[in-house]
C-alpha atoms as a PDB file:
ATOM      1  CA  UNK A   1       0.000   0.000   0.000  1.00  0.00           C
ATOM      2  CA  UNK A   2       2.688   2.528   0.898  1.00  0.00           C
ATOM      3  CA  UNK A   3       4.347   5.222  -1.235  1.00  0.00           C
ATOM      4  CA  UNK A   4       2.253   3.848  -4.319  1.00  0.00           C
ATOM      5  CA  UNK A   5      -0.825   4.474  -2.870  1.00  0.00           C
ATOM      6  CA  UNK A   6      -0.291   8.051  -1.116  1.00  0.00           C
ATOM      7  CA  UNK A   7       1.110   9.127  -4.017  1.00  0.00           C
ATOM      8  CA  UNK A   8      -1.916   7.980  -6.274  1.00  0.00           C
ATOM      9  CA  UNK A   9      -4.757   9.871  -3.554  1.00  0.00           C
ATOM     10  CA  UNK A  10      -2.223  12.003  -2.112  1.00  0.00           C
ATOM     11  CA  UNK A  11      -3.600  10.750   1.138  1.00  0.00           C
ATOM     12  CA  UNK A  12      -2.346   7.594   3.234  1.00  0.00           C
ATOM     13  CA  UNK A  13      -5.221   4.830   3.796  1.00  0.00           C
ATOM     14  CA  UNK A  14      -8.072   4.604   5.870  1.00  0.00           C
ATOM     15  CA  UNK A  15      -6.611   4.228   9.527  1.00  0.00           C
ATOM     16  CA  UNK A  16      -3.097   3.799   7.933  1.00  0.00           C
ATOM     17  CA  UNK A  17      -0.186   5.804   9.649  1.00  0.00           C
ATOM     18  CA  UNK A  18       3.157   6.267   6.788  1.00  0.00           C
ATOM     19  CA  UNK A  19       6.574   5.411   8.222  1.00  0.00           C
ATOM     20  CA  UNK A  20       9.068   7.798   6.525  1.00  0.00           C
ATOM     21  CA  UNK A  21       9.820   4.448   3.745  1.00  0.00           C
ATOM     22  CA  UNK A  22       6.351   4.489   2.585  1.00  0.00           C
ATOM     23  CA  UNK A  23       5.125   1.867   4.428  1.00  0.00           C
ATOM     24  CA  UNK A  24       1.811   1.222   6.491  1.00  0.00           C
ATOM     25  CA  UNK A  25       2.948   1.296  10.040  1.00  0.00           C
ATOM     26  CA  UNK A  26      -0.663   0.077  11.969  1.00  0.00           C
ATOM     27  CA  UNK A  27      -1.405  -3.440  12.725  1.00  0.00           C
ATOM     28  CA  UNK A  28      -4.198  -4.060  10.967  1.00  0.00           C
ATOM     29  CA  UNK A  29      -1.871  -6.255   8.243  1.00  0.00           C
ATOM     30  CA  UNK A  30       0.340  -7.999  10.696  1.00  0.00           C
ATOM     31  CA  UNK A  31       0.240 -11.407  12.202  1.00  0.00           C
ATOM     32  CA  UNK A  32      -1.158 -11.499  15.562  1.00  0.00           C
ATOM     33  CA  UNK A  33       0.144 -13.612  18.233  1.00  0.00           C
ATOM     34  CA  UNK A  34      -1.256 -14.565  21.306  1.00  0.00           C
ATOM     35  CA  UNK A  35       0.060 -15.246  25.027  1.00  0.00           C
ATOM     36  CA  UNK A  36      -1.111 -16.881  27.575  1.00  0.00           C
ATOM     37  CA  UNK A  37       0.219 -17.989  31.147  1.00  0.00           C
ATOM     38  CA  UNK A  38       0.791 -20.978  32.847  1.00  0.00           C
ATOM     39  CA  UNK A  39       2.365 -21.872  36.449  1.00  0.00           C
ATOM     40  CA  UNK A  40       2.965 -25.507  34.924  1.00  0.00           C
ATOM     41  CA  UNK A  41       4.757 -25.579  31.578  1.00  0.00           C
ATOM     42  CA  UNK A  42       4.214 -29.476  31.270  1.00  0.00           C
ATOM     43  CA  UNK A  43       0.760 -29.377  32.123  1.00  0.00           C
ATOM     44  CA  UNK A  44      -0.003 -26.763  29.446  1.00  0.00           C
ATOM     45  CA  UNK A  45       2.242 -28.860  26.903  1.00  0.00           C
ATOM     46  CA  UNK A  46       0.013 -32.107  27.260  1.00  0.00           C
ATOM     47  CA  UNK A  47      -2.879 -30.170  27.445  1.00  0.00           C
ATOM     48  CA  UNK A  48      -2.118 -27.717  24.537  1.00  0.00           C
ATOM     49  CA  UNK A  49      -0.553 -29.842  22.132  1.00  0.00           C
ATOM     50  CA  UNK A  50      -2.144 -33.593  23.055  1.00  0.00           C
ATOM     51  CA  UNK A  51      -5.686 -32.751  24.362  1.00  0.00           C
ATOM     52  CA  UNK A  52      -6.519 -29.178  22.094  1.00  0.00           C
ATOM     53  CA  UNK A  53      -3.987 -30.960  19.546  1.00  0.00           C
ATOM     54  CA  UNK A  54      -2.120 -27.701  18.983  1.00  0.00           C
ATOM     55  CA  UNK A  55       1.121 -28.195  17.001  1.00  0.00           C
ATOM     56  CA  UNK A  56       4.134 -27.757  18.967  1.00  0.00           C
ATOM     57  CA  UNK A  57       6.515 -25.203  17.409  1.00  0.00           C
ATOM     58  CA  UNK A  58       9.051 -24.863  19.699  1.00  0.00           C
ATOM     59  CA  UNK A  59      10.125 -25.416  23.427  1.00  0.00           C
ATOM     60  CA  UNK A  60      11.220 -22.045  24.942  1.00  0.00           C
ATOM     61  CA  UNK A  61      11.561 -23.439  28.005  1.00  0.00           C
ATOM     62  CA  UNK A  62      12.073 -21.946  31.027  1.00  0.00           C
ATOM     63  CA  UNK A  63      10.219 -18.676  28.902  1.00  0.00           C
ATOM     64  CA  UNK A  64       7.472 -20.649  26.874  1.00  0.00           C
ATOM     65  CA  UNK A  65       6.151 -23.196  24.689  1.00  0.00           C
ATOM     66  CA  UNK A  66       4.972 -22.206  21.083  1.00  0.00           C
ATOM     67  CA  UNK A  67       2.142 -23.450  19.624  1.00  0.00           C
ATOM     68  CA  UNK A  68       0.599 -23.261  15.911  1.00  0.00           C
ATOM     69  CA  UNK A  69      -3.258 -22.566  16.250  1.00  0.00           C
ATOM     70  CA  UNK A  70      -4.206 -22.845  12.686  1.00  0.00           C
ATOM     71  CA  UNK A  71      -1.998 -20.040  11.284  1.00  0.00           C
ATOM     72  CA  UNK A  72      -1.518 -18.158  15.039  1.00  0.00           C
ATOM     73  CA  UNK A  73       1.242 -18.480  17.035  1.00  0.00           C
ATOM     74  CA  UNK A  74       0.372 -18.794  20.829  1.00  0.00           C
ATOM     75  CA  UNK A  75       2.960 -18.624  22.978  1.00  0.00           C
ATOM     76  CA  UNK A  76       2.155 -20.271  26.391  1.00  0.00           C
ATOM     77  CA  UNK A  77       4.582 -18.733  28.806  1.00  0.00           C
ATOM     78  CA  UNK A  78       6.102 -19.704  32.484  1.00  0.00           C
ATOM     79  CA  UNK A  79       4.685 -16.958  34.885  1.00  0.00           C
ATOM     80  CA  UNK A  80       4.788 -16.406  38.433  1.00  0.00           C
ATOM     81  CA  UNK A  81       1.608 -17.551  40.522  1.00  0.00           C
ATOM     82  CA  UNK A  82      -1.208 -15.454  39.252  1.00  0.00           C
ATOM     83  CA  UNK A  83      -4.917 -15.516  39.973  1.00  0.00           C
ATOM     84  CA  UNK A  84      -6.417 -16.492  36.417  1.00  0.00           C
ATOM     85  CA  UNK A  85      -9.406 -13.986  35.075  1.00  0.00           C
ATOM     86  CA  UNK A  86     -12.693 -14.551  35.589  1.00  0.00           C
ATOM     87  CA  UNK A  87     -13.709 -14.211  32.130  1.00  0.00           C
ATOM     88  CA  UNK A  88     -12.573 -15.582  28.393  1.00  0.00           C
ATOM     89  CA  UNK A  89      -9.341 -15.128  27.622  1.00  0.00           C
ATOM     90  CA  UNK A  90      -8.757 -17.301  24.293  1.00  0.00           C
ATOM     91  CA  UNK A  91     -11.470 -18.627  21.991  1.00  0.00           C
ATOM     92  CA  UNK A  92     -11.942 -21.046  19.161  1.00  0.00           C
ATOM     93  CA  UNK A  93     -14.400 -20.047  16.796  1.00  0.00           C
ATOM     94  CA  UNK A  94     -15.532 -23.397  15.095  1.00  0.00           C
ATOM     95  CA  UNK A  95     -17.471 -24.965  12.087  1.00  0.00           C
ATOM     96  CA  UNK A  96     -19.584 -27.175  14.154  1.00  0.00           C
ATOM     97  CA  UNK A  97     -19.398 -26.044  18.031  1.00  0.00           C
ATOM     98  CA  UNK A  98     -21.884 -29.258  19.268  1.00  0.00           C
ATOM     99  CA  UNK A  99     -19.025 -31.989  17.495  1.00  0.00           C
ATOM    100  CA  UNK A 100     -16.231 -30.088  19.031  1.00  0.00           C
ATOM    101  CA  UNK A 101     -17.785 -30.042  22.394  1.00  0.00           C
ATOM    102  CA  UNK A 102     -18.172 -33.484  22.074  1.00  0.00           C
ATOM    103  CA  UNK A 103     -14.972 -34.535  21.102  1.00  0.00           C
ATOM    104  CA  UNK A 104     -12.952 -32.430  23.530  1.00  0.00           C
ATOM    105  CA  UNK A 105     -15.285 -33.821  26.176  1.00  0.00           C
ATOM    106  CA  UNK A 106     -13.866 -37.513  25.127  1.00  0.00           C
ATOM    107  CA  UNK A 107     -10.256 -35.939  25.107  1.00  0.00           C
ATOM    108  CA  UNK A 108     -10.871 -35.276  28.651  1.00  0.00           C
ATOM    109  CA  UNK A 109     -11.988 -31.403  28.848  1.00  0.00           C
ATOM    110  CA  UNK A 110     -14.714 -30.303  31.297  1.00  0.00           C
ATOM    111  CA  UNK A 111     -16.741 -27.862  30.149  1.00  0.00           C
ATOM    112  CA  UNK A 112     -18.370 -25.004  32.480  1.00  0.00           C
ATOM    113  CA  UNK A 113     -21.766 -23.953  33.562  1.00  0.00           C
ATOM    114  CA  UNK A 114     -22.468 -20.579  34.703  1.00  0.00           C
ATOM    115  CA  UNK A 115     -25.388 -19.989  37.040  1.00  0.00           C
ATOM    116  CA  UNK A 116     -28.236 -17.857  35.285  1.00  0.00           C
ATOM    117  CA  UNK A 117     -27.089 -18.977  31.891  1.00  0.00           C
ATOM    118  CA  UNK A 118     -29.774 -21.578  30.258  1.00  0.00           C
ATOM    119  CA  UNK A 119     -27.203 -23.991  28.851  1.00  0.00           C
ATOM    120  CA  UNK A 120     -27.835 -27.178  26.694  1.00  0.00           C
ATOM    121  CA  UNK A 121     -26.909 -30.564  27.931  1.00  0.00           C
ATOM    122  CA  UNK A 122     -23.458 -30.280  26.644  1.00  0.00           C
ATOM    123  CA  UNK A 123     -22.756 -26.609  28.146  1.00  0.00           C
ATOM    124  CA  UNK A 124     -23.904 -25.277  25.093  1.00  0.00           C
ATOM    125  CA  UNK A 125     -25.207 -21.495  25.566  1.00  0.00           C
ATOM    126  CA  UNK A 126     -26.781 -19.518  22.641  1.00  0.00           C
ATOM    127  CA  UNK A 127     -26.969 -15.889  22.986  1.00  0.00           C
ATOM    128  CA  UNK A 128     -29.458 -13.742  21.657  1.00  0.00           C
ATOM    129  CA  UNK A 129     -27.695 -13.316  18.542  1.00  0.00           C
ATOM    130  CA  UNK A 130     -27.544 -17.091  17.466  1.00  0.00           C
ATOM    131  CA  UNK A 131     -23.662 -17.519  18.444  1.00  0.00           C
ATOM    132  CA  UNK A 132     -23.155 -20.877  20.293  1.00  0.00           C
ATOM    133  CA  UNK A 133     -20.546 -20.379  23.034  1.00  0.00           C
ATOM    134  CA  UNK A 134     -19.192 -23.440  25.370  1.00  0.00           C
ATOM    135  CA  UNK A 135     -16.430 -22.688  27.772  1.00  0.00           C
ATOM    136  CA  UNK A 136     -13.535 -24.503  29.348  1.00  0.00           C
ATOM    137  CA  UNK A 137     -10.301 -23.961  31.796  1.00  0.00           C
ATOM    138  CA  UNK A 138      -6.742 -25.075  30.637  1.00  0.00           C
ATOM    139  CA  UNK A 139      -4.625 -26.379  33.678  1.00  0.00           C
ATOM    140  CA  UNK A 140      -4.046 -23.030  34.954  1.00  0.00           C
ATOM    141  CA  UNK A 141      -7.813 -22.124  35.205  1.00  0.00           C
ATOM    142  CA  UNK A 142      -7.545 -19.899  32.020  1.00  0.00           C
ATOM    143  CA  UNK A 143     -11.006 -19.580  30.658  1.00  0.00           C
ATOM    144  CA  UNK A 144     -10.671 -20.652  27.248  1.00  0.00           C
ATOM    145  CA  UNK A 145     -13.706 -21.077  24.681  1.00  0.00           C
ATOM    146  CA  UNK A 146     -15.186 -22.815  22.022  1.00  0.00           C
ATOM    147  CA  UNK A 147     -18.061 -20.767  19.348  1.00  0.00           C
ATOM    148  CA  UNK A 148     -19.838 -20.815  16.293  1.00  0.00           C
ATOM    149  CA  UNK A 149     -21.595 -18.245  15.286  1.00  0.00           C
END
């Protein structure tokens, strides 16, 4: 996009900020990668890579372990003791949320049920917009989801 394009509308893009070599400096264009913590490096390697089946990249130990999710690198990484958040933190979103469920479920992963949340036998919730949501911990009690929407 760059030079070629200022030079063409004499204006950078929509949302686009112009280094001083032409080039789009935002985000918006850039692989994202994610992070996520864990007090228990070999827990979150069986559970990331054999139960989730998340391709291991590469052992960073004592920093991290890098995983391929579909195209995303997530880097689980060695932290301190920390209290895990009380709401989603990483999310799947899925052709056919009611097979996955299922099949994690045989790999081993509970799924949870919130109180005042009508939920289908499987921990299925539907919000009001249609999107299926299902939710699960990792080791670490990171709330980590599955959705189709």
């Amino acid at each position: 996009m760059g030079l070629l394009y200022y030079a063409k509308n004499g204006r950078p893009p929509e949302g686009a900020m112009i280094d001083a070599m032409g080039n789009a400096t935002r985000l918006g264009s850039q692989q994202l990668v994610a992070f996520l913590p864990t007090r228990n490096p070999e827990q979150a390697r069986k559970f990331f890579g054999e139960t989730l089946g998340l391709p291991l990249v590469a052992d960073q130990l004592p920093w991290a372990l890098v995983f391929d999710a579909h195209g995303t690198t997530l880097k689980v990484v060695n932290a301190p003791p920390y209290n895990p958040l009380p709401f989603t933190v990483l999310g799947w979103d899925v052709d056919d949320v009611e097979a996955t469920v299922k099949n994690l479920r045989d790999a081993g992963v509970e799924f949870v049920r919130y109180p005042n949340m009508e939920q289908d036998e499987l921990g299925i919730w539907t919000s009001p917009a249609g999107a299926q949501v299902a939710w699960f911990k990792d080791p670490d009690g990171n709330t980590l989801s599955v959705s189709q929407h």
